[in-house]
Protein backbone atom coordinates (compact mmCIF):
# COMPACT_ATOMS: atom_id res chain seq x y z
CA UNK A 1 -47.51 -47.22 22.31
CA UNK A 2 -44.87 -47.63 19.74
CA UNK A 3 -45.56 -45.61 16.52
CA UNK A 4 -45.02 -47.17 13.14
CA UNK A 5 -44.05 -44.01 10.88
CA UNK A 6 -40.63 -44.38 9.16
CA UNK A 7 -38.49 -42.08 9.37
CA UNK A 8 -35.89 -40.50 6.92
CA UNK A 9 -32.07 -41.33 6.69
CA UNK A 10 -29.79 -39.23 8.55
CA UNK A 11 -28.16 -38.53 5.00
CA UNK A 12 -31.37 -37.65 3.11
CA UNK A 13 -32.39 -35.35 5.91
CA UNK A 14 -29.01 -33.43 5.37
CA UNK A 15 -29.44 -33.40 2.12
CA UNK A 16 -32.72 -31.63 2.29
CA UNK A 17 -31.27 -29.04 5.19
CA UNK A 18 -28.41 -28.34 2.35
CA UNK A 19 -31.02 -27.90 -0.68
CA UNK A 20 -32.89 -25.11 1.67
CA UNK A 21 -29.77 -23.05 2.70
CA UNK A 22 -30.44 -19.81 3.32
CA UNK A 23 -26.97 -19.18 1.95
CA UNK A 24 -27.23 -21.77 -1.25
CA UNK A 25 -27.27 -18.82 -3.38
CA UNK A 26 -24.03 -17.31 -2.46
CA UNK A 27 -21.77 -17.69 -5.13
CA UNK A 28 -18.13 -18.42 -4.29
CA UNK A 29 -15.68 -15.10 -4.55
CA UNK A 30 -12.82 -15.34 -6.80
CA UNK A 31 -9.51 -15.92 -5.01
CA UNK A 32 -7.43 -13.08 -4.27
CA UNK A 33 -4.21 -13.82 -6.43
CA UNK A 34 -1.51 -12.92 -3.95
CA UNK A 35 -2.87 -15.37 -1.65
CA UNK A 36 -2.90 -17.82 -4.48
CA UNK A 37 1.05 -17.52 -4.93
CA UNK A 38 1.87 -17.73 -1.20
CA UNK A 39 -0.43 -20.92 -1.12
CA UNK A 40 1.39 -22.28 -4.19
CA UNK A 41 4.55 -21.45 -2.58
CA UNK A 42 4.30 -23.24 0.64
CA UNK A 43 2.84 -26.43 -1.41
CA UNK A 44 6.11 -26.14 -3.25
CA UNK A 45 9.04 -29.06 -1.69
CA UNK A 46 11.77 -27.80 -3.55
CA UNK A 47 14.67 -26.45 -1.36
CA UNK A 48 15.20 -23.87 -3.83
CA UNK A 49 11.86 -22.36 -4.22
CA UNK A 50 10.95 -18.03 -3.42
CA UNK A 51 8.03 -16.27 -3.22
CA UNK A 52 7.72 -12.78 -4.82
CA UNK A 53 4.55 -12.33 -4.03
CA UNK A 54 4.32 -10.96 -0.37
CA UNK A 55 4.51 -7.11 -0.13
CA UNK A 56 6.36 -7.47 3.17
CA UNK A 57 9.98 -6.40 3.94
CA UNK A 58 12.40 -9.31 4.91
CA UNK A 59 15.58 -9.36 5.82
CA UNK A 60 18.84 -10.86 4.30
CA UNK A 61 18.20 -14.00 5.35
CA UNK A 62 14.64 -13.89 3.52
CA UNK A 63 12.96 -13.66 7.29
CA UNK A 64 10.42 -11.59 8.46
CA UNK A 65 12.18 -8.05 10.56
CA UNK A 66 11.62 -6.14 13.57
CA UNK A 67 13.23 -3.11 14.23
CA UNK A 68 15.23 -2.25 16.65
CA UNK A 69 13.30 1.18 17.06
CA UNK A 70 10.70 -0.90 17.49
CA UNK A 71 11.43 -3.29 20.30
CA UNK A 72 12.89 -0.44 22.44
CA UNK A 73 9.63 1.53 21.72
CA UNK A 74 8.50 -1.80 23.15
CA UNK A 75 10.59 -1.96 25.83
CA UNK A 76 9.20 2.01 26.89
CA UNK A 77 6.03 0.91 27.20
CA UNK A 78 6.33 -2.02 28.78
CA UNK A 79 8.21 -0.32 31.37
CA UNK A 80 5.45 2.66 31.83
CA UNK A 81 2.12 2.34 34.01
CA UNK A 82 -0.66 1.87 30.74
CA UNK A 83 -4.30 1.04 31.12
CA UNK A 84 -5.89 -0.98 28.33
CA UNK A 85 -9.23 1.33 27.98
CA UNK A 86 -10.35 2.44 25.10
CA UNK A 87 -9.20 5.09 22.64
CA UNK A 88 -11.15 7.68 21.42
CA UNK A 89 -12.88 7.27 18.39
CA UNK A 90 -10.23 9.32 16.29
CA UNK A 91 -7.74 7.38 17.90
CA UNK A 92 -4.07 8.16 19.79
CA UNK A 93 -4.03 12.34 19.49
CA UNK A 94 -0.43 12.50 20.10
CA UNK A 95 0.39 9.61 17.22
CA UNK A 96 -2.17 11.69 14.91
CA UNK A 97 -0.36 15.03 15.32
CA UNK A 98 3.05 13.10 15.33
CA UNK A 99 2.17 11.41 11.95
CA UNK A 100 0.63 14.21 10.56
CA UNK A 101 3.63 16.39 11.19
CA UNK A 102 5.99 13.16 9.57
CA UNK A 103 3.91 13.45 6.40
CA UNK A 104 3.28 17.41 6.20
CA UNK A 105 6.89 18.67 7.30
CA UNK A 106 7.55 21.10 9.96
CA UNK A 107 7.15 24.31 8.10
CA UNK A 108 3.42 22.98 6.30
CA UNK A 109 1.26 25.81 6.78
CA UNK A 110 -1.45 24.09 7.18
CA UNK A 111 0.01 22.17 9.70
CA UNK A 112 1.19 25.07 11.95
CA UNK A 113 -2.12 26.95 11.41
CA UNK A 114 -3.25 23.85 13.18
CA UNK A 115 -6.07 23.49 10.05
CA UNK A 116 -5.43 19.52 9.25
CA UNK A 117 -8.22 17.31 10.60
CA UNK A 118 -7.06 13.98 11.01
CA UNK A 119 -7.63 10.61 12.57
CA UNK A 120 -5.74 7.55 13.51
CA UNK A 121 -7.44 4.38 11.21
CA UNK A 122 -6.64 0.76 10.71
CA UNK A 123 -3.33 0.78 8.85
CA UNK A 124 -3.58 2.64 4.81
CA UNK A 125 -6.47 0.46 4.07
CA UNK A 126 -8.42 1.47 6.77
CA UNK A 127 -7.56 5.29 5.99
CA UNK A 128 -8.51 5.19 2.01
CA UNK A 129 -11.85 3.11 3.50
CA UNK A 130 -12.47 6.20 6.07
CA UNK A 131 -11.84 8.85 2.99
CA UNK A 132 -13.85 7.38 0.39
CA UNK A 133 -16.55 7.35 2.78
CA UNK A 134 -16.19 10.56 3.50
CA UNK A 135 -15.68 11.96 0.04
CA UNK A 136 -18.53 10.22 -1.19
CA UNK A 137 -20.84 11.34 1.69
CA UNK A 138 -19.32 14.73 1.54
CA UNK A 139 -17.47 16.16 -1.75
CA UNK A 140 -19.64 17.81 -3.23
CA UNK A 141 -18.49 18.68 -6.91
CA UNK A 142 -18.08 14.89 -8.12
CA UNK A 143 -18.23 11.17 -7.19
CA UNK A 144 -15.42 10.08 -9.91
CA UNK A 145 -12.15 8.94 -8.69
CA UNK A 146 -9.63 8.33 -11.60
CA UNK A 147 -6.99 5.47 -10.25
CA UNK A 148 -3.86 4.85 -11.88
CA UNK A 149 -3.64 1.98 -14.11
CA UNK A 150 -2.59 -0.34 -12.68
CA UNK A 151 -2.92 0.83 -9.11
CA UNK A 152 -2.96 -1.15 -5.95
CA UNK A 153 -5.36 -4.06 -6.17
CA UNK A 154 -7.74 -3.09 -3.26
CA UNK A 155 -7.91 0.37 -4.52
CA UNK A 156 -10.98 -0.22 -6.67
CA UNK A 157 -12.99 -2.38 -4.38
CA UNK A 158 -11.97 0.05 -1.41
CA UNK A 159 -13.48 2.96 -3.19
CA UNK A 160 -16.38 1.17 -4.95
CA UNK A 161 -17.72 0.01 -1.91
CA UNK A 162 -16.81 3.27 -0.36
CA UNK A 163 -19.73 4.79 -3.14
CA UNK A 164 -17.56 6.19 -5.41
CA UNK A 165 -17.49 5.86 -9.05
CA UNK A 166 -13.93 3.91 -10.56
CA UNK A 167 -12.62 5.64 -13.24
CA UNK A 168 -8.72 5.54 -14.26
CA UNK A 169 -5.92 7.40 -16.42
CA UNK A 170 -3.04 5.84 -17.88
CA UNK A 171 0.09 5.69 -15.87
CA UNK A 172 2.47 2.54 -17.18
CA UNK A 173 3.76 1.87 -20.36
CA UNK A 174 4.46 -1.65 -20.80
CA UNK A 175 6.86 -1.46 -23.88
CA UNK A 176 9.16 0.82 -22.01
CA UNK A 177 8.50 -0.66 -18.57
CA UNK A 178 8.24 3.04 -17.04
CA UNK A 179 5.84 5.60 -16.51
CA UNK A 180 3.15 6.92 -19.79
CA UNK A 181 3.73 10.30 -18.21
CA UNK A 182 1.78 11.79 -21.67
CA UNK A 183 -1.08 9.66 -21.71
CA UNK A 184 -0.84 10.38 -17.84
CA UNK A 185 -1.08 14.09 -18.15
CA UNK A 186 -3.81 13.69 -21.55
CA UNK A 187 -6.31 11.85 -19.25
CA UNK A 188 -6.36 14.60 -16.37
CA UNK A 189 -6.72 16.98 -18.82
CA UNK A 190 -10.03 14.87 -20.19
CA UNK A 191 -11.26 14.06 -16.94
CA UNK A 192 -14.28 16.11 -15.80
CA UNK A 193 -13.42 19.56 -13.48
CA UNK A 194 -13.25 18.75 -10.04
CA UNK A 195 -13.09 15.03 -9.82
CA UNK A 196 -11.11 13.36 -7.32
CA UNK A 197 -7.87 11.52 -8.38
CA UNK A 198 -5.86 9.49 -6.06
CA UNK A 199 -2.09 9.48 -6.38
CA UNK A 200 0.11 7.20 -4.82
CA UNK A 201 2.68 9.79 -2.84
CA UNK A 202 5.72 7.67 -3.68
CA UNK A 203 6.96 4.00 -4.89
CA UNK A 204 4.23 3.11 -7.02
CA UNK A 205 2.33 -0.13 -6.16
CA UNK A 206 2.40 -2.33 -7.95
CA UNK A 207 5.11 -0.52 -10.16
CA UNK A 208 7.61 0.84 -8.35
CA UNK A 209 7.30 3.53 -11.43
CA UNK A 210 7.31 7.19 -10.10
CA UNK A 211 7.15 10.73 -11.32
CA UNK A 212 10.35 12.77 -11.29
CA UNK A 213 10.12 16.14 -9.13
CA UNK A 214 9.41 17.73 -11.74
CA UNK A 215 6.59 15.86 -13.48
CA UNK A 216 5.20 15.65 -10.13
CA UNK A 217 5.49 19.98 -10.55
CA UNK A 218 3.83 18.94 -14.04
CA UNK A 219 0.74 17.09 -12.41
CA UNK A 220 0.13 19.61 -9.93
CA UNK A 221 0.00 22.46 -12.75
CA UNK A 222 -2.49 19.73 -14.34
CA UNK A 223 -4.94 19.33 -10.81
CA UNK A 224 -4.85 23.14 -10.34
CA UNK A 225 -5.92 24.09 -13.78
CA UNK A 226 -8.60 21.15 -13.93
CA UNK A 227 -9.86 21.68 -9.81
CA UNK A 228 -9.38 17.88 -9.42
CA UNK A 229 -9.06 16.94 -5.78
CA UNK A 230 -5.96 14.88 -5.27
CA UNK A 231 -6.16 12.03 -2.90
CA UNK A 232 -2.39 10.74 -1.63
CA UNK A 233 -2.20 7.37 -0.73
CA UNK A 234 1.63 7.27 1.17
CA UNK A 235 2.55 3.76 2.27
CA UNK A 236 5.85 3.92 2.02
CA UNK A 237 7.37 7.03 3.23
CA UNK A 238 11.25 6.71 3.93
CA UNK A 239 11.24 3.21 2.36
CA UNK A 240 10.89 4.16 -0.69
CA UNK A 241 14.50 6.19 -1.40
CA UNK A 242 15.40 5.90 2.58
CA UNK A 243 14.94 9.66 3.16
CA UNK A 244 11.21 10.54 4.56
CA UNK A 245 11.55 14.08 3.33
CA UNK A 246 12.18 13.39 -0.52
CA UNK A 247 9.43 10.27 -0.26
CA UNK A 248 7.02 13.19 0.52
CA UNK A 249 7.81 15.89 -1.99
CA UNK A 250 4.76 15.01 -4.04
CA UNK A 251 2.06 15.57 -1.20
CA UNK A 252 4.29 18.69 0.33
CA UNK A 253 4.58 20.28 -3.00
CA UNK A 254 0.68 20.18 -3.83
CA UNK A 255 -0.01 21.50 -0.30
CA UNK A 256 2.65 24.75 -0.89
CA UNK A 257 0.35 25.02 -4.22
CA UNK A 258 -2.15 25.97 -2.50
CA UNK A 259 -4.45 22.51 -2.94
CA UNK A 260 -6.74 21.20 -0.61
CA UNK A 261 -5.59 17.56 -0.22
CA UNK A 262 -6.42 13.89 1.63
CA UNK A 263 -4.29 11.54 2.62
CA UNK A 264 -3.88 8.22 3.96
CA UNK A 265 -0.84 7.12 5.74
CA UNK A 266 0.57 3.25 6.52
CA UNK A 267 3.20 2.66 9.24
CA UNK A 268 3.27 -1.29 7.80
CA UNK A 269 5.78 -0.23 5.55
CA UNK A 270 8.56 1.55 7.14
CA UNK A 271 8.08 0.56 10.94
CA UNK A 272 6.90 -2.83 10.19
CA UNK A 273 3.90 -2.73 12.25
CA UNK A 274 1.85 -5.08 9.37
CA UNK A 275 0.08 -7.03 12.06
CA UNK A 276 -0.63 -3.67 14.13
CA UNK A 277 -2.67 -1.80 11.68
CA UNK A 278 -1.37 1.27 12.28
CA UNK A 279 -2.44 4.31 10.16
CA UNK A 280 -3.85 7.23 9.77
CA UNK A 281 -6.11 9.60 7.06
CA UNK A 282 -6.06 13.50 7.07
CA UNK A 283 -7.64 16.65 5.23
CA UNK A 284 -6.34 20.16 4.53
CA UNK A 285 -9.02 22.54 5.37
CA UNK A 286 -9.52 26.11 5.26
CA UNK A 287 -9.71 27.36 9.15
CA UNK A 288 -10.02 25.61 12.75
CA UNK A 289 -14.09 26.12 12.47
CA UNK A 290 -13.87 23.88 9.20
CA UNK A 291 -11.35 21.20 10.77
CA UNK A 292 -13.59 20.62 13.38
CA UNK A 293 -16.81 20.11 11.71
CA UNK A 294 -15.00 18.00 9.15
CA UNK A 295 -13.53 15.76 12.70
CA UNK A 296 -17.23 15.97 14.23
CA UNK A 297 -18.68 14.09 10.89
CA UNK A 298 -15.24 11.65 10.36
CA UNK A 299 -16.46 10.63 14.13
CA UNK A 300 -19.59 9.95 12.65
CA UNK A 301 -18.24 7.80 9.84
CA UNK A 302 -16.30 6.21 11.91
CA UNK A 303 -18.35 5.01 14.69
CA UNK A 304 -20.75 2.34 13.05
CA UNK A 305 -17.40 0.58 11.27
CA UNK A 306 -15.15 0.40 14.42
CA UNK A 307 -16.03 2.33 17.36
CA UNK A 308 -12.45 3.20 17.91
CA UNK A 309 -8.80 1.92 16.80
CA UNK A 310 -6.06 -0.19 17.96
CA UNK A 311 -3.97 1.04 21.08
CA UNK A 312 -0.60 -1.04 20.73
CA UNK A 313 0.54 -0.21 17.49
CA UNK A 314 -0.35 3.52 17.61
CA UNK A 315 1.27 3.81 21.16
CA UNK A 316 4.64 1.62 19.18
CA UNK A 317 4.98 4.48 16.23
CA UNK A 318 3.83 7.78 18.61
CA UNK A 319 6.83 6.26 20.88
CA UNK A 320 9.27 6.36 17.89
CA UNK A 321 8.19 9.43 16.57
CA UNK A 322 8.02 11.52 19.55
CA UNK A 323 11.35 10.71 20.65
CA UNK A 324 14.29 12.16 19.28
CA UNK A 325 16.81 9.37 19.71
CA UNK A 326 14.43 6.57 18.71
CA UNK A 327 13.47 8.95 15.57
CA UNK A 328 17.25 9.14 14.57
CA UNK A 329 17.41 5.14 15.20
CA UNK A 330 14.10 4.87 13.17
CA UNK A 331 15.71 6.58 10.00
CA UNK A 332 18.82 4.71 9.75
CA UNK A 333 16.91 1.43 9.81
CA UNK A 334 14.49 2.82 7.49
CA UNK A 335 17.38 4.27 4.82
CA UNK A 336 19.05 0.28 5.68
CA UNK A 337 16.30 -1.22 4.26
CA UNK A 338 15.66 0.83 1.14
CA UNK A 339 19.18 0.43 0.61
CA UNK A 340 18.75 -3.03 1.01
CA UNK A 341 16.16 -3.24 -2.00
CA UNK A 342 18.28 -0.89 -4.06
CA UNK A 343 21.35 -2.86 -3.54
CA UNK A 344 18.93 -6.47 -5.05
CA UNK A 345 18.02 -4.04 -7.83
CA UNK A 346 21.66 -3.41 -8.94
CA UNK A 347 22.91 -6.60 -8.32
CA UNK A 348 19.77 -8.14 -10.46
CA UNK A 349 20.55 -5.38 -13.18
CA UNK A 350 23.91 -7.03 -13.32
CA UNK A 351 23.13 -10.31 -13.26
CA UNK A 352 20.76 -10.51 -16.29
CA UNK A 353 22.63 -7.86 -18.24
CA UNK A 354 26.32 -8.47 -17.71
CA UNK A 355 26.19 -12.66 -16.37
CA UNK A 356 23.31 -13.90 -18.29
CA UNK A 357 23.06 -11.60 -21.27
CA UNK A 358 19.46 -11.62 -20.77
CA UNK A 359 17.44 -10.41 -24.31
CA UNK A 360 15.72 -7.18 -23.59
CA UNK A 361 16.04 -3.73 -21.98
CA UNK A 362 16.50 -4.19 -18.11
CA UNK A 363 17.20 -0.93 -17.05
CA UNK A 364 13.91 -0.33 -15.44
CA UNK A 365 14.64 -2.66 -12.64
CA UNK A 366 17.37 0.18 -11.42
CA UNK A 367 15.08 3.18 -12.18
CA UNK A 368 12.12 1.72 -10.48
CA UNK A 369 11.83 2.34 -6.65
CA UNK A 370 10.25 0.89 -3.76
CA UNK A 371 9.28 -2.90 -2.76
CA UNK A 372 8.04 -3.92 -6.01
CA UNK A 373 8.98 -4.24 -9.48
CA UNK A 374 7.43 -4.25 -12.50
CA UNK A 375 9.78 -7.07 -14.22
CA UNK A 376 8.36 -7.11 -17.84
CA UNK A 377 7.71 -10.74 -17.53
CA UNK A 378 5.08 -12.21 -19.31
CA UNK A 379 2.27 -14.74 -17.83
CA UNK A 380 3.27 -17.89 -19.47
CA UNK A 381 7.17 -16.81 -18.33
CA UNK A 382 5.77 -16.77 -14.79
CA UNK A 383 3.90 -19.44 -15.00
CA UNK A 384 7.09 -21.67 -16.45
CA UNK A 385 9.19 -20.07 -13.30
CA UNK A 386 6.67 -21.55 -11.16
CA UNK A 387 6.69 -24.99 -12.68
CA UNK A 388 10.16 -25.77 -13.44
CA UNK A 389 12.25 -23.14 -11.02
CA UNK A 390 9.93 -22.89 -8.46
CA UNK A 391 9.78 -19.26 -7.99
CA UNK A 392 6.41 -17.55 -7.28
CA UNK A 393 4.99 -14.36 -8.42
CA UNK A 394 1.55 -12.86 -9.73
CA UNK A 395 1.03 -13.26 -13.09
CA UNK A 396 1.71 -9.44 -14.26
CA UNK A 397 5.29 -10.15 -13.77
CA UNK A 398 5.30 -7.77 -10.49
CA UNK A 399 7.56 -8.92 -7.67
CA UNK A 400 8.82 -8.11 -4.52
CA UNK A 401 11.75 -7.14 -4.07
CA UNK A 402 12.32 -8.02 -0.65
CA UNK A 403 12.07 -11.28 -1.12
CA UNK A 404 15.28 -11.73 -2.99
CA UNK A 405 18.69 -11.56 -1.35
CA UNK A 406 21.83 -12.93 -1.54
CA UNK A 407 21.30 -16.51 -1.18
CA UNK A 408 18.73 -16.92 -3.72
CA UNK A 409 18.91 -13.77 -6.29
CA UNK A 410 21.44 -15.47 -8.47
CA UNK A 411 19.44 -18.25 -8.97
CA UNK A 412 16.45 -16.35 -9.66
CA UNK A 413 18.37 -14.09 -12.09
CA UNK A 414 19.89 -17.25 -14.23
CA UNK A 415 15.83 -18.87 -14.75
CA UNK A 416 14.40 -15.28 -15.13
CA UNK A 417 17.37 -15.17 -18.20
CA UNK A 418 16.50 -18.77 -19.41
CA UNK A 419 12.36 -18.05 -19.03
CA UNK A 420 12.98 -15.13 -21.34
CA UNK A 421 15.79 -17.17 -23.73
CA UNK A 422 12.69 -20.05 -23.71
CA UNK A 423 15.10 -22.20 -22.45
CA UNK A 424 13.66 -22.76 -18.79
């Protein structure tokens, strides 16, 4: 028998599945603004167009660089009998105590009293993510961290969703383009005894502003007197000046002090493992009891986020560090490409100053260090250079350095001069 009830268009019936959603009440996220310039940029036709925007080193020819450290590592362990199993949940022990002793120095104390508890973690972000957690489940005095202003972009979400409260002090001045090293040092004072305060180890992100060795001696004085806990974020050891030793004076300095510290490390930077996610976050402790019942609970952080850590790019940077000749390779190509960014800083310094006559004090884009650079630009300048010139960057005015070089810089350098002459 044939039954005589209508039935509902296919379209109404979706309709009604899409008006009951159980996700029709999530609202959609704001879009993360680097990934707006890159998708801007590779809209863009023009022949002549750059993108500033991507914190990743490339080479002369504006394309993405392996190292040559790296592909022999490569070559090692393609060559050697490796399993695939899993890695402890703490990660390669070899590439901990290898990175550790890269960040620390040989002579730390701490280090060679064997008292720094560390694990391997996925890349810097995964490290800050690991000791936020940990701070906030486990520092007991406060759950304040003071960020720079500006700091790193994930920073704040990172440590908000880490349970931490997001506090920051000043730490650029934007009418002299460099560091407010006063209303730096006036905020620690302020900030409550014994809150945590994360400092970025060396080349500033997003910029490239950092302390001299001795306001860095200044700061430390500061974090002493006040018992904050500093927090080191170091993604960019050896890039940053192309020595690893003087990119790390901040974090070995407060250790000879006498501070407790954390740190997270990044080997995205100055190995360019980006796609590996190779990192790794460490604490100072008091004795080898301590260290390991700090370990025992990181385990325990750990666990329910990841289980355990990447094996390639760990096994990659433990290859390069533990061996002397690939470690020697390793720092020349690490001083060539800081050099490489310093060299697009001069030659930019030149080109809007002496060339272009450019209005304005330029001199910052010299003294600043690192991948990025705090230009000075203001929004509706960027937004002209990315109308009529074609040349991408976030909105603050902050740019990569690495994406310039010598077949494009001189073109960037003439419509940065005519943005700022409000001729573009």
């Amino acid at each position: 028998m044939f039954s005589l009830t209508r039935t509902r268009p296919l379209s109404s019936v979706r309709k009604i599945c899409r008006a009951v959603s159980t996700w029709s009440n999530v609202p959609a996220g704001p879009p993360d603004p680097i990934l707006g310039v890159t998708e801007a940029f590779k809209a863009d036709q023009d022949p002549r167009k750059i993108n500033l925007g991507v914190g990743a080193y490339r080479d002369g020819d504006g394309k993405p660089y392996i190292l040559t450290s790296v592909k022999k590592a490569e070559d090692i362990l393609r060559s050697s009998t490796l399993d695939k199993e899993y890695l402890p949940i703490t990660g390669l022990a070899e590439f901990t105590k290898n990175a550790t002793r890269l960040a620390y120095g040989t002579d730390s104390v701490p280090l060679n009293e064997n008292n720094i508890a560390a694990t391997q973690s996925l890349s810097g972000t995964g490290a800050l993510r690991i000791g936020g957690a940990f701070l906030a489940r486990f520092y007991p005095h406060s759950k304040m961290i003071y960020l720079p202003v500006p700091s790193w972009g994930n920073h704040t979400p990172i440590f908000r969703d880490s349970g931490l409260e997001v506090r920051g002090y000043r730490y650029f001045d934007k009418q002299t383009v460099g560091l407010d090293f006063e209303g730096l040092k006036e905020d620690l004072k302020n900030a409550p005894e014994q809150s945590i305060v994360l400092l970025h180890a060396c080349a500033h992100n997003p910029t490239g502003v950092d302390p001299t060795p001795a306001q860095w001696k200044e700061i430390s004085d500061i974090v002493k007197e006040k018992k904050l806990f500093p927090f080191f974020d170091m993604a960019y050891q050896g890039f940053a000046s192309g020595s690893t030793d003087r990119d790390a004076f901040a974090l070995r300095h407060f250790v000879s002090e006498g501070h407790h510290v954390a740190l997270a490390q990044s080997f995205a930077k100055n190995m360019g493992l980006y796609g590996e996610r190779a990192g790794a976050f460490s604490l100072t402790t008091a004795d080898a009891e301590e260290k390991a019942r700090v370990e025992s609970q990181l385990k325990i952080i750990i666990r329910p986020m990841y289980s355990n850590p990447p094996l390639h790019g760990a096994r990659i940077a433990n290859t390069i560090l533990s061996r002397p000749e690939l470690y020697g390779e390793w720092e020349v190509e690490v001083k060539e490409m800081a050099n490489r960014i310093i060299s697009m800083r001069e030659h930019l310094y030149n080109e809007l100053t002496k060339t272009h006559q450019t209005p304005g004090e330029w001199g910052h884009i010299k003294s600043q260090i690192g991948m990025f650079s705090f230009t000075g630009l203001t929004p509706l300048e960027t937004k002209k250079l990315a109308e009529r010139a074609h040349i991408y960057m976030t909105a603050d005015g902050r740019i990569s350095m690495a994406g310039l070089n010598g077949k494009n810089i001189d073109y960037f350098a003439e419509s940065v001069s005519r943005a700022v002459k409000g001729i573009l």
